[in-house]
Structure formats: C-alpha cells, structure tokens
C-alpha atoms as a PDB file:
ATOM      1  CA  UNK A   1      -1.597 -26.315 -46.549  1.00  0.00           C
ATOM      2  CA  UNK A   2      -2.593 -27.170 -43.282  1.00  0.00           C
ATOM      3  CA  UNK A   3      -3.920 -25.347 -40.453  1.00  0.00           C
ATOM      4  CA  UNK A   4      -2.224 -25.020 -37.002  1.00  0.00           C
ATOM      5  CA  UNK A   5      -4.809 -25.668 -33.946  1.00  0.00           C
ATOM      6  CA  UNK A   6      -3.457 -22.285 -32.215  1.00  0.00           C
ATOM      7  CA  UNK A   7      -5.973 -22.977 -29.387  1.00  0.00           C
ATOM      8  CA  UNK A   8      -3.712 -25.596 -27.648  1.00  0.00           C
ATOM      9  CA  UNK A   9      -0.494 -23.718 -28.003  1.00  0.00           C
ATOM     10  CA  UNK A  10      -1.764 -20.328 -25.738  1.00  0.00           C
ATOM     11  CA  UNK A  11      -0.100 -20.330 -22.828  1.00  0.00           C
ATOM     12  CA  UNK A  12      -2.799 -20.332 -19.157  1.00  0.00           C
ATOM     13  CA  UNK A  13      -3.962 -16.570 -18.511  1.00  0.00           C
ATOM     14  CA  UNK A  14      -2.391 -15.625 -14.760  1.00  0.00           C
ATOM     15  CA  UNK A  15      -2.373 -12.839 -12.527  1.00  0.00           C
ATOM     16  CA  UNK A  16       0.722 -11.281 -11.544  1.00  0.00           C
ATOM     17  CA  UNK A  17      -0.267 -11.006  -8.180  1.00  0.00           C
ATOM     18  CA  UNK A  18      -1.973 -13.493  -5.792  1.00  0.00           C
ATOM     19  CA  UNK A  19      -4.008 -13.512  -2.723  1.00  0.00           C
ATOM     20  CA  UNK A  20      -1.371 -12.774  -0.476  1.00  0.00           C
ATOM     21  CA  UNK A  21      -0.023  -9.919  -2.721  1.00  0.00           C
ATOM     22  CA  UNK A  22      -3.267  -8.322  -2.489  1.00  0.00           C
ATOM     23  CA  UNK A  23      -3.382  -8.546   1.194  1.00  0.00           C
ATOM     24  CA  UNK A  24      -0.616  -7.044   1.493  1.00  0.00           C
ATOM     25  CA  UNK A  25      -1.060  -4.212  -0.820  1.00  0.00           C
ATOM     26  CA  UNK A  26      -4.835  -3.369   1.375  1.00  0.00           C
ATOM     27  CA  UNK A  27      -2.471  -4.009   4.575  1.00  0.00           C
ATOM     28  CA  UNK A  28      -0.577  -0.871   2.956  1.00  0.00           C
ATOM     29  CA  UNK A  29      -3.204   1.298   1.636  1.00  0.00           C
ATOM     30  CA  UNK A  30      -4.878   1.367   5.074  1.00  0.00           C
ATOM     31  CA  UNK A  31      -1.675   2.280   6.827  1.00  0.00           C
ATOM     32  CA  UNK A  32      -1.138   5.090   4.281  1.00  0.00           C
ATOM     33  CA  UNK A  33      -5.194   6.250   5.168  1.00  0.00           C
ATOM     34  CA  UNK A  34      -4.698   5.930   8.948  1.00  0.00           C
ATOM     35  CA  UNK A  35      -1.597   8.227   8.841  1.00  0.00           C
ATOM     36  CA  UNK A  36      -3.050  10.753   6.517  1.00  0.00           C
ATOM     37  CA  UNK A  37      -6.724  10.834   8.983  1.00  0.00           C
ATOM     38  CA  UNK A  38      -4.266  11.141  11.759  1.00  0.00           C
ATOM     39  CA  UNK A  39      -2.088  14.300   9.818  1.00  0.00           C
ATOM     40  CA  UNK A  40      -5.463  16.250   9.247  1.00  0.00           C
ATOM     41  CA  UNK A  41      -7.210  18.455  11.089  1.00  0.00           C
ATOM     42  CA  UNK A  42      -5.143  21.011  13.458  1.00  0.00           C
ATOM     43  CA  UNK A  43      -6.386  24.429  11.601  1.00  0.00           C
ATOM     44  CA  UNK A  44      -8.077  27.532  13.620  1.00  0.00           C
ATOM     45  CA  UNK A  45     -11.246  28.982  12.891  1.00  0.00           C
ATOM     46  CA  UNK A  46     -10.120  32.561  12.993  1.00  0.00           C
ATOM     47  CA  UNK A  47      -6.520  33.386  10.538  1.00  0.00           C
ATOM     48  CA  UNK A  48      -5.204  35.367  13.333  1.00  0.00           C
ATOM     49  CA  UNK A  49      -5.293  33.267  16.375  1.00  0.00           C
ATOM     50  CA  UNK A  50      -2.748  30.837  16.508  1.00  0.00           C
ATOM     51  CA  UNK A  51      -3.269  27.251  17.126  1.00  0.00           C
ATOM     52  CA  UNK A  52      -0.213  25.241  18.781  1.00  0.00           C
ATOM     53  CA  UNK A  53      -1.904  21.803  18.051  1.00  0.00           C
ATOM     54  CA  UNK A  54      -0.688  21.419  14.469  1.00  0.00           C
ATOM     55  CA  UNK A  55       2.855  20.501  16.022  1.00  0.00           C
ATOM     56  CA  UNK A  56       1.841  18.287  18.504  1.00  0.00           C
ATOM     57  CA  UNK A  57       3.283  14.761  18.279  1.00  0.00           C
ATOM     58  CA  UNK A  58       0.523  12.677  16.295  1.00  0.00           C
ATOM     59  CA  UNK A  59       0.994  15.123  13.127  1.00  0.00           C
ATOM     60  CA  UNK A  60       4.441  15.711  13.246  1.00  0.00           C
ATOM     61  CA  UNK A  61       5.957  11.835  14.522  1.00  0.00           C
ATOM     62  CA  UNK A  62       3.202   9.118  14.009  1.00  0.00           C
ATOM     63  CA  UNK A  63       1.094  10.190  11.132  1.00  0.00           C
ATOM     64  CA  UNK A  64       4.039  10.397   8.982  1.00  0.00           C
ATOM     65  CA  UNK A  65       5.820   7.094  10.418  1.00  0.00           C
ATOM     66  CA  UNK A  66       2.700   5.308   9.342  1.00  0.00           C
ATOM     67  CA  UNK A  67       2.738   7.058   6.068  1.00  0.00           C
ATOM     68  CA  UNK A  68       5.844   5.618   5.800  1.00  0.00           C
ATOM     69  CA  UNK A  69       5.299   2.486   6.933  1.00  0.00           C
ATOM     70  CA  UNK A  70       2.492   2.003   4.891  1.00  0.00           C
ATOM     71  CA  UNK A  71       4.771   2.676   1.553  1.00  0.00           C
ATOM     72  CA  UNK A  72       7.311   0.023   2.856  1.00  0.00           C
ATOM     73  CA  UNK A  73       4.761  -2.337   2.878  1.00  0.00           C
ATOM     74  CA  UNK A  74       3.431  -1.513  -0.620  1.00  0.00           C
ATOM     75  CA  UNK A  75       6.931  -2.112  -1.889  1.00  0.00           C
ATOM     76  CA  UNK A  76       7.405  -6.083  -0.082  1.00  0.00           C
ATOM     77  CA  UNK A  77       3.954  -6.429  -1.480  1.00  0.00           C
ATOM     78  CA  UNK A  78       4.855  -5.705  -4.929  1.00  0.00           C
ATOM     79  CA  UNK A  79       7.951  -7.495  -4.611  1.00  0.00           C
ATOM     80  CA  UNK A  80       6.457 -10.648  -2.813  1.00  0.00           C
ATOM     81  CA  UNK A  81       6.687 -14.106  -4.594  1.00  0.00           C
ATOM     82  CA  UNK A  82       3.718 -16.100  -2.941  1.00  0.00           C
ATOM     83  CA  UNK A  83       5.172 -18.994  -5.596  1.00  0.00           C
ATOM     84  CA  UNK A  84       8.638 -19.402  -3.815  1.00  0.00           C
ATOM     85  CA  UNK A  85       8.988 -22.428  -1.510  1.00  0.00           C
ATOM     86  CA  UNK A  86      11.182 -22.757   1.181  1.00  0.00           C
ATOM     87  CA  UNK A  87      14.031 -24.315   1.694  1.00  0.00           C
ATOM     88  CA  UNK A  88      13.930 -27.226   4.375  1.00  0.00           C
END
C-alpha cells in the first residue's frame, strides 16, 4: 500500500470576506451607533413633568433613518463580491 501525500491536495485557506467587505461592514456599524447616540437621551428628571423634546425631529426622523441606513449597508456589504470584474 502506498500512502497519499494529502498535504498537496488541501485546497488554499480564504476568507469569505475581503478588505472592502470589511469596510463596508465598519461603514455600517458606525451608521447604526450614530443613529442610536442620536435616539438617546430626551428623558426628564422629575416623572411628572413632561418633556416635549423626546418627539422632536432628530429622535423621531434622523436617528432612525440612519439606523436604517446603516442596516442597508450591512446587507450590500455582506452581499458584496470584491472578486467580480467588470465588464468593459
């Protein structure tokens, strides 16, 4: 019997994502942060006073648009093929 040199025949160890992947998916994470610092804060010191600023426009409109926007990113960076070549 002979013995197979299995070294040779294991395929090159890759990562499923590259560098623009990654760049992408930090692009997205600091979206997602920026629209969750901009949703917080808002509250009132004392339970029975109430405070009109929770509904002002950068908690109700942009926080969650960049929240948003930030997860639509994450997805095209998952989805991204940085080995694809264009078509000339």
């Amino acid at each position: 019997m002979s013995k197979k040199n299995n070294n040779s025949q294991k395929p090159a160890k890759e990562f499923v994502f590259q560098k623009k992947n990654y760049l992408f998916l930090f692009i997205g994470i600091a979206f997602i942060a920026l629209g969750f610092i901009l949703m917080s804060g808002g509250g009132s010191d004392d339970p029975e006073v109430f405070n009109p600023e929770i509904y002002n426009f950068r908690r109700i409109r942009l926080a969650p648009t960049l929240i948003l926007i930030g997860l639509g990113i994450q997805v095209y960076a998952i989805l991204l093929n940085p080995h694809k070549k264009k078509k000339e």
